[in-house]
N, C-alpha and C. Protein backbone atom coordinates (compact mmCIF):
# COMPACT_ATOMS: atom_id res chain seq x y z
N UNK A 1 -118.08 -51.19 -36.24
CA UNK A 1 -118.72 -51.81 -37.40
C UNK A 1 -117.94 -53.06 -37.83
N UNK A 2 -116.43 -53.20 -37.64
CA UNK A 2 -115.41 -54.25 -37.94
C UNK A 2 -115.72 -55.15 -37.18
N UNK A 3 -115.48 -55.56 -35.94
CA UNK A 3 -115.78 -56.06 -34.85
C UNK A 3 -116.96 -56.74 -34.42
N UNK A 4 -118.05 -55.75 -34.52
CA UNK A 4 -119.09 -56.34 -34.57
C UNK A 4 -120.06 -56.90 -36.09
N UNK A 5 -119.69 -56.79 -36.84
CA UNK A 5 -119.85 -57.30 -38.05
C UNK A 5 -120.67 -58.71 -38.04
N UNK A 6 -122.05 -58.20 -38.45
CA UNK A 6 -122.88 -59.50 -38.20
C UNK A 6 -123.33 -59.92 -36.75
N UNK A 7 -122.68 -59.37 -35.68
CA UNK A 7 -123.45 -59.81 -34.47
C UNK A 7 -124.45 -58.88 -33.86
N UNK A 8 -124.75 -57.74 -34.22
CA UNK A 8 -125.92 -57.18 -33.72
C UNK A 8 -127.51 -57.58 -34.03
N UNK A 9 -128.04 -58.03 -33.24
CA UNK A 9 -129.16 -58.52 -33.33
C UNK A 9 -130.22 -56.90 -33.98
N UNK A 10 -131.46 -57.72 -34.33
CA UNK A 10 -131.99 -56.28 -35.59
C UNK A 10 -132.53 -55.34 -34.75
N UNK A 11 -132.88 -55.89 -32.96
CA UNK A 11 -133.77 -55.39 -32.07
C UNK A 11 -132.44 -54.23 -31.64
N UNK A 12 -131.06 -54.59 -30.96
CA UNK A 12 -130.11 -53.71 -31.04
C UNK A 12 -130.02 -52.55 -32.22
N UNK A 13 -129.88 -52.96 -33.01
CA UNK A 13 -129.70 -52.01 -34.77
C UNK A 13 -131.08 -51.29 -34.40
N UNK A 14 -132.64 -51.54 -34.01
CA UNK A 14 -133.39 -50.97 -33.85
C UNK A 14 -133.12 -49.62 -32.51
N UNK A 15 -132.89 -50.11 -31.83
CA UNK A 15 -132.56 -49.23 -30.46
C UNK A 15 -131.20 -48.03 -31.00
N UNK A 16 -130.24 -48.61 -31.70
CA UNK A 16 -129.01 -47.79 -31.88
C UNK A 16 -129.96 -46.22 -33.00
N UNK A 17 -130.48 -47.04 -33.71
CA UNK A 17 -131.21 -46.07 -34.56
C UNK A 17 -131.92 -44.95 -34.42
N UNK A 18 -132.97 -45.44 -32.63
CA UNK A 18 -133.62 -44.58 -32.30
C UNK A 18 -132.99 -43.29 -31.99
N UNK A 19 -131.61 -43.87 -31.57
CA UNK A 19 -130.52 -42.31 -30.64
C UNK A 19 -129.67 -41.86 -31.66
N UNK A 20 -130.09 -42.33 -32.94
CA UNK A 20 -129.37 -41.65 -33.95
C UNK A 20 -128.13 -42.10 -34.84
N UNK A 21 -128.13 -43.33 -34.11
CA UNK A 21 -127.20 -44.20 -35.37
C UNK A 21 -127.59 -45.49 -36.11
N UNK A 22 -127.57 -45.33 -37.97
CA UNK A 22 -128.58 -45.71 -38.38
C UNK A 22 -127.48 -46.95 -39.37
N UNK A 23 -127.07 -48.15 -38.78
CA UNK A 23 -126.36 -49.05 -39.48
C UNK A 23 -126.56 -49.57 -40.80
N UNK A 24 -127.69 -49.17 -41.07
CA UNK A 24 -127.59 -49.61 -42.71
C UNK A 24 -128.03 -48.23 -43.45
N UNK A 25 -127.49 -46.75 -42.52
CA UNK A 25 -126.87 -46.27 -43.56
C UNK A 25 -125.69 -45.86 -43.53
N UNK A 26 -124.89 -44.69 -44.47
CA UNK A 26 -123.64 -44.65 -44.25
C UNK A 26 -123.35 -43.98 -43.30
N UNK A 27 -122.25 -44.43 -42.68
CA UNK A 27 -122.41 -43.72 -41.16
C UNK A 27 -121.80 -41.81 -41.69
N UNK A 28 -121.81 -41.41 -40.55
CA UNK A 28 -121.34 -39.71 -40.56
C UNK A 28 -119.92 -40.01 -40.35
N UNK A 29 -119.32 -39.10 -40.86
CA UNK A 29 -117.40 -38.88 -40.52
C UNK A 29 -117.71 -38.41 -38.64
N UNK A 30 -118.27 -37.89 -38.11
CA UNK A 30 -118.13 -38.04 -36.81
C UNK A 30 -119.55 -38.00 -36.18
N UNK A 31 -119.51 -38.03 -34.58
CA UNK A 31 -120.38 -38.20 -33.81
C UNK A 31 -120.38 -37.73 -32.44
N UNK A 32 -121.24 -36.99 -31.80
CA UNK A 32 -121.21 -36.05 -30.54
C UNK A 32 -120.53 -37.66 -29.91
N UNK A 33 -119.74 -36.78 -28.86
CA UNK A 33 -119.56 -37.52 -27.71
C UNK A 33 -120.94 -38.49 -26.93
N UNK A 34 -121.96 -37.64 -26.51
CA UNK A 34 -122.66 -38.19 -25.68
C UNK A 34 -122.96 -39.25 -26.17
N UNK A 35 -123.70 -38.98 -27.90
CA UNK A 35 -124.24 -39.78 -28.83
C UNK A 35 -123.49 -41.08 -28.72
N UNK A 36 -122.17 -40.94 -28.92
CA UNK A 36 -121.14 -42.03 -28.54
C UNK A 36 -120.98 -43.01 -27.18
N UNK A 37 -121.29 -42.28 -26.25
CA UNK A 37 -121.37 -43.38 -25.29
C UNK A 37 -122.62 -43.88 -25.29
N UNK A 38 -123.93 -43.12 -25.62
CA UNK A 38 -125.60 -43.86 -25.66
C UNK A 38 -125.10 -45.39 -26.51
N UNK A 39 -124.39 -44.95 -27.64
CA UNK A 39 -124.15 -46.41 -28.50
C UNK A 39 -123.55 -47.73 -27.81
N UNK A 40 -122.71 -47.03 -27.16
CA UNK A 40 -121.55 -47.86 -26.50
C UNK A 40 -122.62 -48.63 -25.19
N UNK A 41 -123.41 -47.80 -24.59
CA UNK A 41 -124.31 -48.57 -23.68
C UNK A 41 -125.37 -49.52 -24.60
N UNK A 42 -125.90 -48.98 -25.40
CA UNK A 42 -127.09 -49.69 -25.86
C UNK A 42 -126.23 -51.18 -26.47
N UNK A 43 -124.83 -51.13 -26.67
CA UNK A 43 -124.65 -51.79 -27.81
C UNK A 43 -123.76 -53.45 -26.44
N UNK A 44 -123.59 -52.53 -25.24
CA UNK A 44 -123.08 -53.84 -23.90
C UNK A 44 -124.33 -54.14 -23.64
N UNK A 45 -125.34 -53.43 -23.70
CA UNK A 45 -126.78 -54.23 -23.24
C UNK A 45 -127.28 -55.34 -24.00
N UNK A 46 -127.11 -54.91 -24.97
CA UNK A 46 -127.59 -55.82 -25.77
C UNK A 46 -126.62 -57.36 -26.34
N UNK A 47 -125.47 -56.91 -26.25
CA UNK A 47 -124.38 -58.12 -26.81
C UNK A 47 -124.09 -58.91 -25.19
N UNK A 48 -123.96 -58.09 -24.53
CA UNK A 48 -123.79 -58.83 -23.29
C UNK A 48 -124.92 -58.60 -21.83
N UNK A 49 -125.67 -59.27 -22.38
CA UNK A 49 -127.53 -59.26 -21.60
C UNK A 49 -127.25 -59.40 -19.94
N UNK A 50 -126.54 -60.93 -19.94
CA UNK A 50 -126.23 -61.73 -18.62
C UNK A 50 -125.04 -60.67 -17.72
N UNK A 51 -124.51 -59.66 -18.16
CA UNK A 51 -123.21 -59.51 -17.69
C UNK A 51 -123.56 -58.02 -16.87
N UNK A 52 -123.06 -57.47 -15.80
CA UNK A 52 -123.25 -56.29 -15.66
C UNK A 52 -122.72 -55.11 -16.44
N UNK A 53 -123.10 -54.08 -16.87
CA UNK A 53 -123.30 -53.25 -18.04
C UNK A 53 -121.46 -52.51 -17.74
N UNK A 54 -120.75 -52.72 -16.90
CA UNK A 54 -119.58 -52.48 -16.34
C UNK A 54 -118.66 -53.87 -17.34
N UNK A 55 -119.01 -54.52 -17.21
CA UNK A 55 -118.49 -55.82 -17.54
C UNK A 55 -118.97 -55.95 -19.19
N UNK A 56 -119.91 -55.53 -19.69
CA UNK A 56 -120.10 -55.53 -21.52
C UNK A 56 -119.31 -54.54 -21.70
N UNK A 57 -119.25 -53.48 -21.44
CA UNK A 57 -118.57 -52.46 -21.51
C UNK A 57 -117.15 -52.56 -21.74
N UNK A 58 -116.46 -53.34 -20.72
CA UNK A 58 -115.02 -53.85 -20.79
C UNK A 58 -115.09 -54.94 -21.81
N UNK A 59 -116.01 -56.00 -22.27
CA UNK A 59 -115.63 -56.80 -23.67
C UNK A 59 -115.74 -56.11 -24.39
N UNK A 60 -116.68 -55.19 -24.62
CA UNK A 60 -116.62 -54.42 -26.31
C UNK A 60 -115.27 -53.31 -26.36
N UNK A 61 -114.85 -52.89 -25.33
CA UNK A 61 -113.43 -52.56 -25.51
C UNK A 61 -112.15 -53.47 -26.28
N UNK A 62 -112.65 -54.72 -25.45
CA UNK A 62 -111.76 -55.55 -26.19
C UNK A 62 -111.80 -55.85 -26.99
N UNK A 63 -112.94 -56.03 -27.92
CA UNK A 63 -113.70 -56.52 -29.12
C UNK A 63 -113.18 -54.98 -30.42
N UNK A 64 -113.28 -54.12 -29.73
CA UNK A 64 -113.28 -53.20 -30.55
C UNK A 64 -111.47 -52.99 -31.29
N UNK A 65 -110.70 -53.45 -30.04
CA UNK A 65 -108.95 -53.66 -30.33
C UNK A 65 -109.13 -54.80 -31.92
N UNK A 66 -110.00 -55.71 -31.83
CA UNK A 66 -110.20 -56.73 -32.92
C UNK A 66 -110.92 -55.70 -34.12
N UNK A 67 -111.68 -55.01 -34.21
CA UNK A 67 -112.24 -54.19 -35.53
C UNK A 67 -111.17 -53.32 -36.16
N UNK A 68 -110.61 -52.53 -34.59
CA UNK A 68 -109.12 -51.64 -34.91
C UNK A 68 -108.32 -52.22 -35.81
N UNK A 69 -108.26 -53.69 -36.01
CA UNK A 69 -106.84 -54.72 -36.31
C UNK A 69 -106.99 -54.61 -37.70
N UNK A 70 -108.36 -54.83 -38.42
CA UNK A 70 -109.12 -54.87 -39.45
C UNK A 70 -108.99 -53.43 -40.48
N UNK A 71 -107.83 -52.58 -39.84
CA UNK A 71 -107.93 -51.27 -40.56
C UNK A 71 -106.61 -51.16 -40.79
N UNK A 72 -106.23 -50.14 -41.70
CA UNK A 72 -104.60 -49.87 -42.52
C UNK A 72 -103.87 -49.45 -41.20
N UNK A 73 -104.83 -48.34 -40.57
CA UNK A 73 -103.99 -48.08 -39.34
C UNK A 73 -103.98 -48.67 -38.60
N UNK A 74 -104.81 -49.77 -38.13
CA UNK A 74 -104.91 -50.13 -36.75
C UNK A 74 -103.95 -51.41 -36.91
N UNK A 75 -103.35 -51.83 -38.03
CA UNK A 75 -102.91 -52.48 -38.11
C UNK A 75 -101.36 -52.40 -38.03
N UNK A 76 -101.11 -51.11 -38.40
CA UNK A 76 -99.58 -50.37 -38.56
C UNK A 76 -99.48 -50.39 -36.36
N UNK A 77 -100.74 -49.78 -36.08
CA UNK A 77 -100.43 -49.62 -34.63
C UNK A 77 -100.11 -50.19 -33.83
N UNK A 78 -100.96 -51.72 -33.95
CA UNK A 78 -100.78 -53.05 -33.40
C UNK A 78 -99.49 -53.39 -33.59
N UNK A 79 -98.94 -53.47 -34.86
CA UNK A 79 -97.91 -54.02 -35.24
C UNK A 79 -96.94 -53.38 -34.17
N UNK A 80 -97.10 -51.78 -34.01
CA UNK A 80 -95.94 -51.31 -33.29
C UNK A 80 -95.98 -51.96 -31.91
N UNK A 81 -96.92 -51.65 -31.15
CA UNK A 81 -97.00 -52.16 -30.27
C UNK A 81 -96.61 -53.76 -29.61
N UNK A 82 -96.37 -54.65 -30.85
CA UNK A 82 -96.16 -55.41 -30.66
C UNK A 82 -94.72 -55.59 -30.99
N UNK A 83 -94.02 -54.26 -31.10
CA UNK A 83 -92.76 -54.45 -30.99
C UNK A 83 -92.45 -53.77 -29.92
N UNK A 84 -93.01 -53.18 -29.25
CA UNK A 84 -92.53 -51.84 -28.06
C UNK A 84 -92.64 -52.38 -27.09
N UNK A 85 -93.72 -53.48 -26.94
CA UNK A 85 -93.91 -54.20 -25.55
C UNK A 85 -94.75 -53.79 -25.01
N UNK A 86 -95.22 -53.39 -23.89
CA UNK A 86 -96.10 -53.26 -22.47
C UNK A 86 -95.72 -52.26 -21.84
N UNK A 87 -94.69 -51.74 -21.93
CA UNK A 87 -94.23 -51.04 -21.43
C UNK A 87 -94.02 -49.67 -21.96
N UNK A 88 -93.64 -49.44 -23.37
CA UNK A 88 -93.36 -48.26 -23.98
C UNK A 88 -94.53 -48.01 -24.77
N UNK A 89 -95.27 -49.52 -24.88
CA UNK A 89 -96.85 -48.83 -25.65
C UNK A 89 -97.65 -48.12 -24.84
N UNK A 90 -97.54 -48.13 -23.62
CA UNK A 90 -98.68 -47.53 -22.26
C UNK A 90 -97.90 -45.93 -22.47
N UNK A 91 -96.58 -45.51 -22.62
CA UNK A 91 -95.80 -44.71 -22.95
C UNK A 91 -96.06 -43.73 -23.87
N UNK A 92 -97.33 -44.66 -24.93
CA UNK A 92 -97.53 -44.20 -26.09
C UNK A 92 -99.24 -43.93 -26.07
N UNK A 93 -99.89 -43.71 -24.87
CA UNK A 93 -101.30 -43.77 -24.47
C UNK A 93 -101.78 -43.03 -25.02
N UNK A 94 -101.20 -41.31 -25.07
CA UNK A 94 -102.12 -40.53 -25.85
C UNK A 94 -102.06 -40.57 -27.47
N UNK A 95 -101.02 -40.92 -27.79
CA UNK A 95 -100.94 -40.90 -29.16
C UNK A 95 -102.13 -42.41 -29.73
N UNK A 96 -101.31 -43.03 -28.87
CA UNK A 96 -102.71 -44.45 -29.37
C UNK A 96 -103.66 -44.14 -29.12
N UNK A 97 -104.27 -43.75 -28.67
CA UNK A 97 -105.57 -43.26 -28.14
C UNK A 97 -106.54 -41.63 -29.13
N UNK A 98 -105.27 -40.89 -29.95
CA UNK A 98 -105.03 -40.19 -30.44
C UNK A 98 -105.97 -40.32 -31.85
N UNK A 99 -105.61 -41.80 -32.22
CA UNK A 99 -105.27 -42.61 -33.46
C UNK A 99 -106.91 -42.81 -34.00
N UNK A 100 -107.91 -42.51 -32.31
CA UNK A 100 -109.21 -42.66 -32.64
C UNK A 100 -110.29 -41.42 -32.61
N UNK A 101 -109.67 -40.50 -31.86
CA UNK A 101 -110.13 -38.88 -31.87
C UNK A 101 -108.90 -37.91 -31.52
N UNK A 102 -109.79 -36.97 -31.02
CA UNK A 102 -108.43 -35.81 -31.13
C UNK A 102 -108.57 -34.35 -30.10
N UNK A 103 -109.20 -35.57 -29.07
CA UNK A 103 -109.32 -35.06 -27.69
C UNK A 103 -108.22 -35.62 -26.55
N UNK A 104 -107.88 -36.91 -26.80
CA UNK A 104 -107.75 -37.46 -25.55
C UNK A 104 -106.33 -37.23 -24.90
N UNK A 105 -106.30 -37.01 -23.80
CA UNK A 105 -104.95 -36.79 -23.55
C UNK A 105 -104.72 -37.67 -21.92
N UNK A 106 -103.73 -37.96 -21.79
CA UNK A 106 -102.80 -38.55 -20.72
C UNK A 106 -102.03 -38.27 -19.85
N UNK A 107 -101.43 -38.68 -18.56
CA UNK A 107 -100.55 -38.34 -17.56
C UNK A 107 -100.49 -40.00 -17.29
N UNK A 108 -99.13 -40.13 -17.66
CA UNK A 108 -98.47 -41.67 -16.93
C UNK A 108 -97.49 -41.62 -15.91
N UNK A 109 -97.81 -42.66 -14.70
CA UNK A 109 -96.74 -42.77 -13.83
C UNK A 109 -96.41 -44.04 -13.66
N UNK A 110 -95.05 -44.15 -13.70
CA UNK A 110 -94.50 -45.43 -12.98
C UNK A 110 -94.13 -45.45 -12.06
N UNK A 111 -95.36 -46.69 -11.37
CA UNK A 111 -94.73 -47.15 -10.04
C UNK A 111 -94.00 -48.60 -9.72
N UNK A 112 -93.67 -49.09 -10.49
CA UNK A 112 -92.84 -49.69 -10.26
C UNK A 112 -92.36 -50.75 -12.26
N UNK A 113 -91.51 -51.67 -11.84
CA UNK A 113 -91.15 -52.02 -13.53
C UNK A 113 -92.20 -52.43 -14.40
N UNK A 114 -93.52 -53.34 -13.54
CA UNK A 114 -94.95 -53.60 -14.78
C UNK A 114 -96.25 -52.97 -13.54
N UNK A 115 -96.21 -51.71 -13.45
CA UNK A 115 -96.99 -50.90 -12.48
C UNK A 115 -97.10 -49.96 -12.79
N UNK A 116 -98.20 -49.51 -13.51
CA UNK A 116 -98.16 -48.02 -13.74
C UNK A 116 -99.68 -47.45 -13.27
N UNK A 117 -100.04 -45.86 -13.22
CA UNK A 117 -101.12 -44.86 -13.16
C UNK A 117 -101.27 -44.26 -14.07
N UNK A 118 -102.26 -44.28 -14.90
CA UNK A 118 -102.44 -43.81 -16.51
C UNK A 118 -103.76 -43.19 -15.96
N UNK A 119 -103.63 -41.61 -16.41
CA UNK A 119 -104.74 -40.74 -15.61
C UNK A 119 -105.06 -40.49 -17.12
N UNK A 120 -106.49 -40.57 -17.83
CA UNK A 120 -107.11 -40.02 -19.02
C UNK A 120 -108.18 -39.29 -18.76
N UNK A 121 -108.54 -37.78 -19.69
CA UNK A 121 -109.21 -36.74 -19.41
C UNK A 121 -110.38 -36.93 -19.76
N UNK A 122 -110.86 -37.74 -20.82
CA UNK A 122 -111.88 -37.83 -21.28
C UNK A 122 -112.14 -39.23 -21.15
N UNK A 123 -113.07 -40.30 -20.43
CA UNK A 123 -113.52 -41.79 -20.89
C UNK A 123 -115.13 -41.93 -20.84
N UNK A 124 -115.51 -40.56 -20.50
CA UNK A 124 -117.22 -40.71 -20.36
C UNK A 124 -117.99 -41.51 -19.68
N UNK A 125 -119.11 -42.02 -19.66
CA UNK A 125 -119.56 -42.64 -18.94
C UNK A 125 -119.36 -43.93 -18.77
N UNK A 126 -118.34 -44.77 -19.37
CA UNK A 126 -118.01 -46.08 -19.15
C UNK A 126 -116.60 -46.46 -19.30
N UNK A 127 -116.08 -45.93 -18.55
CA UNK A 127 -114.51 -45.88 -18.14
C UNK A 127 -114.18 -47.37 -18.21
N UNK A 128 -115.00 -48.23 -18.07
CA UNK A 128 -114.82 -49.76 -18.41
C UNK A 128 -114.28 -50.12 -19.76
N UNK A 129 -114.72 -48.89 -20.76
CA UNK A 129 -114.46 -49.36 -21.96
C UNK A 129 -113.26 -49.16 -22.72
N UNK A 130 -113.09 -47.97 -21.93
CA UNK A 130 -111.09 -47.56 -21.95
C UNK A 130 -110.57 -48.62 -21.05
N UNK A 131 -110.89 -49.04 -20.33
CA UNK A 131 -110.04 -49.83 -19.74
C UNK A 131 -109.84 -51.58 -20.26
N UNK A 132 -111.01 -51.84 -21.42
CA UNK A 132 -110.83 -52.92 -22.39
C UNK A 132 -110.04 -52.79 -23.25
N UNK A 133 -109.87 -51.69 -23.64
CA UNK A 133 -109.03 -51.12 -24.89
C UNK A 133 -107.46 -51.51 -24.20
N UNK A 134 -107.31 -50.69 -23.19
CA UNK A 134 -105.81 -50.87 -22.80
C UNK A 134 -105.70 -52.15 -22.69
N UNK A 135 -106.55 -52.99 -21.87
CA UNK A 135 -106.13 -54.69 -21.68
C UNK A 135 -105.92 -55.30 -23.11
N UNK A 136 -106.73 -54.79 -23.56
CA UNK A 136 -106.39 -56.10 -24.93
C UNK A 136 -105.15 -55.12 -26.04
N UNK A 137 -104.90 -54.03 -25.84
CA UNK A 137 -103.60 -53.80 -26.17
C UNK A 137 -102.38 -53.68 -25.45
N UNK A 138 -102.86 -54.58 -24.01
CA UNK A 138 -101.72 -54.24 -23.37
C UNK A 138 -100.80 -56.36 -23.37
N UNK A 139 -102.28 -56.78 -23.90
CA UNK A 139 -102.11 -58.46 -24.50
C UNK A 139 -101.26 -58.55 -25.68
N UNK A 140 -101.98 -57.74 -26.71
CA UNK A 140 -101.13 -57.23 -28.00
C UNK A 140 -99.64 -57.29 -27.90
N UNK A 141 -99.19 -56.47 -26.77
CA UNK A 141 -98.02 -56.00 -26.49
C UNK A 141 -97.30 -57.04 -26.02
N UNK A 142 -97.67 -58.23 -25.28
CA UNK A 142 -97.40 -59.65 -24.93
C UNK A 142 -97.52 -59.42 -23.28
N UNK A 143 -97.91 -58.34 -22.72
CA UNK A 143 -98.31 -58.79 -21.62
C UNK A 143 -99.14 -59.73 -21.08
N UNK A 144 -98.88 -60.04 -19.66
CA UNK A 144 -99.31 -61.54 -19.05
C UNK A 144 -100.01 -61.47 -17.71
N UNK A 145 -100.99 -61.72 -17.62
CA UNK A 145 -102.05 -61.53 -16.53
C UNK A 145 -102.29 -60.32 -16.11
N UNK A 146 -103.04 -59.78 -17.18
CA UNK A 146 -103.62 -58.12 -16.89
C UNK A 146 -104.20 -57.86 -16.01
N UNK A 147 -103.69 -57.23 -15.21
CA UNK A 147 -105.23 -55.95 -14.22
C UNK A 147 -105.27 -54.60 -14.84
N UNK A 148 -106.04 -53.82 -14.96
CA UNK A 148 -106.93 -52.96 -14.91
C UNK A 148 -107.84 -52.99 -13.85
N UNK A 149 -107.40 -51.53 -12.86
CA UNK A 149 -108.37 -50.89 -12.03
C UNK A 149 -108.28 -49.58 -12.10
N UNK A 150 -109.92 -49.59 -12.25
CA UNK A 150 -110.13 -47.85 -11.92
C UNK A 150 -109.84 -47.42 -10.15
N UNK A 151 -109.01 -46.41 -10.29
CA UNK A 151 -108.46 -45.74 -8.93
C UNK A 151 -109.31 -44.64 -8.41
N UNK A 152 -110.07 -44.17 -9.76
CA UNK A 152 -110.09 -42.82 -9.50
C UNK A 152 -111.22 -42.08 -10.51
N UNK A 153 -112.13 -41.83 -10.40
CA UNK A 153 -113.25 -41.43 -11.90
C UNK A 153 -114.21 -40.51 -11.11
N UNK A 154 -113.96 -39.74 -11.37
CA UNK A 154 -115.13 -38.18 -11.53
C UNK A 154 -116.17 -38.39 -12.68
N UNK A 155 -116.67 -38.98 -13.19
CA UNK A 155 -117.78 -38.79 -14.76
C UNK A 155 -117.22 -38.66 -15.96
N UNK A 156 -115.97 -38.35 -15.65
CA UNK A 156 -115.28 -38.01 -17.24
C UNK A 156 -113.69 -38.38 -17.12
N UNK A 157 -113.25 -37.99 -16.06
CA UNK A 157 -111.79 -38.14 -16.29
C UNK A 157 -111.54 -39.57 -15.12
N UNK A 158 -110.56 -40.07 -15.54
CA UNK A 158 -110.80 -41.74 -14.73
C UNK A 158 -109.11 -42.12 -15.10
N UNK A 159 -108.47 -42.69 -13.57
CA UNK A 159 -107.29 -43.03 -13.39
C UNK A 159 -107.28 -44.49 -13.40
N UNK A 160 -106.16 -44.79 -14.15
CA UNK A 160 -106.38 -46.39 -14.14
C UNK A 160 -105.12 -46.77 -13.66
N UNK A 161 -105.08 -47.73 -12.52
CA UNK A 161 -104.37 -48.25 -12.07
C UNK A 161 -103.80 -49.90 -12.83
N UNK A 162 -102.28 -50.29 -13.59
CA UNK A 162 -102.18 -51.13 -14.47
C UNK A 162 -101.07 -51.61 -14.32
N UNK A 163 -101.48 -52.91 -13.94
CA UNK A 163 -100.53 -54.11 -14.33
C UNK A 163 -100.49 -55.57 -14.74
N UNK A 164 -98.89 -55.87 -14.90
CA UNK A 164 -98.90 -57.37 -15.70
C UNK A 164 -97.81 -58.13 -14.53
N UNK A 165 -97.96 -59.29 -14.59
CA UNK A 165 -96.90 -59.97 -13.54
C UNK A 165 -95.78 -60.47 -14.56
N UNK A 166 -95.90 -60.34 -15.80
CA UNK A 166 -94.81 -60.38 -16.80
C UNK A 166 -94.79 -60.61 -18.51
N UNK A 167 -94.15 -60.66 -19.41
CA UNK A 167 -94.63 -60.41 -20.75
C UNK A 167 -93.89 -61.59 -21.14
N UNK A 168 -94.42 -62.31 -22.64
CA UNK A 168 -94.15 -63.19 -22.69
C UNK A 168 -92.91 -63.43 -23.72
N UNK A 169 -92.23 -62.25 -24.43
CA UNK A 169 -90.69 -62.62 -24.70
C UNK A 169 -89.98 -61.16 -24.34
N UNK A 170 -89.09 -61.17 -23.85
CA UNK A 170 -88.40 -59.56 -23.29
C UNK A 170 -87.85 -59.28 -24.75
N UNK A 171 -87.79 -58.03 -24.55
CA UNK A 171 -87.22 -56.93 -25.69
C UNK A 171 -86.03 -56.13 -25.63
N UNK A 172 -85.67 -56.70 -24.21
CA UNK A 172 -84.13 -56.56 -24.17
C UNK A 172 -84.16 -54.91 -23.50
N UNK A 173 -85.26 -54.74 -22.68
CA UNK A 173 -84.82 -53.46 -21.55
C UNK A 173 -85.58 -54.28 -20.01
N UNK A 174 -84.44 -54.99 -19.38
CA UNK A 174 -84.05 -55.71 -18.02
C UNK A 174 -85.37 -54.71 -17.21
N UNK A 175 -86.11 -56.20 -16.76
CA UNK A 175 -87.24 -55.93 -15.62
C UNK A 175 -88.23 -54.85 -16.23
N UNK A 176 -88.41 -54.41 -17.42
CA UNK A 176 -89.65 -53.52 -17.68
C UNK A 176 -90.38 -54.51 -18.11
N UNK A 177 -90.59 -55.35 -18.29
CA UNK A 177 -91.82 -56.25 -18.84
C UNK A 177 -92.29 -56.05 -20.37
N UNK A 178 -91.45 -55.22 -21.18
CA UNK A 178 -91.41 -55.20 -22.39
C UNK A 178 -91.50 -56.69 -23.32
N UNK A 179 -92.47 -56.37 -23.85
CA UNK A 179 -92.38 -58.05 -25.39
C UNK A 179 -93.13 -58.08 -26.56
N UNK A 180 -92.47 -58.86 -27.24
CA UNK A 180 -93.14 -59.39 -28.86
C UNK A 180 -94.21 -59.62 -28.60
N UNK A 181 -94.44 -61.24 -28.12
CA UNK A 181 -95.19 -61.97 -28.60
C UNK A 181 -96.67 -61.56 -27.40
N UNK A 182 -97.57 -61.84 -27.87
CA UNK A 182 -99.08 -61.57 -26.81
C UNK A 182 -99.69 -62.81 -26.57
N UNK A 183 -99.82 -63.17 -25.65
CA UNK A 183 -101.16 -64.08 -24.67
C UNK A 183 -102.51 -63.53 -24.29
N UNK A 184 -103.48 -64.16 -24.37
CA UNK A 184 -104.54 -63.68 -23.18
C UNK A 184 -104.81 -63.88 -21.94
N UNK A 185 -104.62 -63.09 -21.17
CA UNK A 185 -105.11 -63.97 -19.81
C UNK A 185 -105.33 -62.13 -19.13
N UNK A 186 -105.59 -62.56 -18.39
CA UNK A 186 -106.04 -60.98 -17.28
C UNK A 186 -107.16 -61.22 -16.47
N UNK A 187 -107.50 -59.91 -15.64
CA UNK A 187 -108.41 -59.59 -15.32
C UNK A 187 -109.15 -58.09 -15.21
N UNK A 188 -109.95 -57.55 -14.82
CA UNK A 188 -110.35 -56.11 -14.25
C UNK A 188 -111.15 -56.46 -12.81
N UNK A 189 -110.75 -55.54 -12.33
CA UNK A 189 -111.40 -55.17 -11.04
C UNK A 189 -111.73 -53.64 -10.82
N UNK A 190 -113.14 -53.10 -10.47
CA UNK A 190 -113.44 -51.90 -10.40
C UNK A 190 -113.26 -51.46 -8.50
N UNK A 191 -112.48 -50.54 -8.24
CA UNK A 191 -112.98 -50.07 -6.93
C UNK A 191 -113.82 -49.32 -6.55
């Protein structure tokens, strides 16, 4: 609702409505899962027409790190993250991730100093959109030329393969790619 604020066209707001979410009223304290990803599709179709529904999917992830920013917490979170770096915030996956329900859980591996395997149990049908989330908090963090790839996705649980070629001020733990300050730049690639 932060994020997108003012950009949903009325034909979108019409479609979100039909599956049960009704923007001009007050929303519910929660929402089925499924219900949740129908939104999340109807809502890349529509904001991003030209793009493949893989690819809206991954901006409104990113878009949504910007609504997060806009809140008491999301702002305390960011902030941390933007002291922990790239490195110890990915460290901090389930709890960040935590911060938005109270399902999600994690398995991280490092493979090498800005290389990691971040396996999550739950991303539903658009694993693209967890994987916007991490990029643009992994920018936050001051990392520098993001990848995100999915390795690995069964329908629900989806391994993401993640890295940066470097961050843009160190935090003073040698070769982890830890930093303050954030840039944008990246990419995703799906296998």
């Amino acid at each position: 609702m932060r994020a997108l604020h003012g950009r949903l066209p009325p034909h979108c707001k019409a479609r979100l409505r039909q599956v049960g979410l009704d923007l001009d009223q007050k929303l519910r304290p929660a929402y089925p899962f499924d219900a949740w990803m129908k939104f999340l599709r109807i809502t890349a179709e529509e904001l991003y027409p030209g793009e493949p529904l893989e690819m809206g999917a991954f901006k409104l992830g990113e878009v949504c790190i910007d609504g997060f920013r806009e809140t008491m917490l999301g702002r305390a979170v960011l902030s941390l993250l933007r002291v922990l770096g790239p490195r110890r915030a990915l460290m901090r996956a389930t709890q960040n991730f935590r911060a938005g329900n109270n399902y999600t859980e994690s398995r991280m591996k490092e493979l090498g100093p800005r290389q990691f395997e971040l396996w999550m149990n739950e991303v539903g049908s658009l694993p693209t959109f967890t994987a916007g989330i991490i990029h643009a908090g992994l920018r936050t963090a001051g990392a520098e030329n993001i990848r995100v790839d999915l390795s690995g996705y069964d329908g629900h649980a989806c391994t993401y393969c993640i890295s940066w070629s470097e961050a843009s001020v160190s935090s003073g733990v040698p070769g982890k790619g830890d930093s303050k300050a954030a840039t944008k730049s990246g990419s995703i690639n799906s296998r």
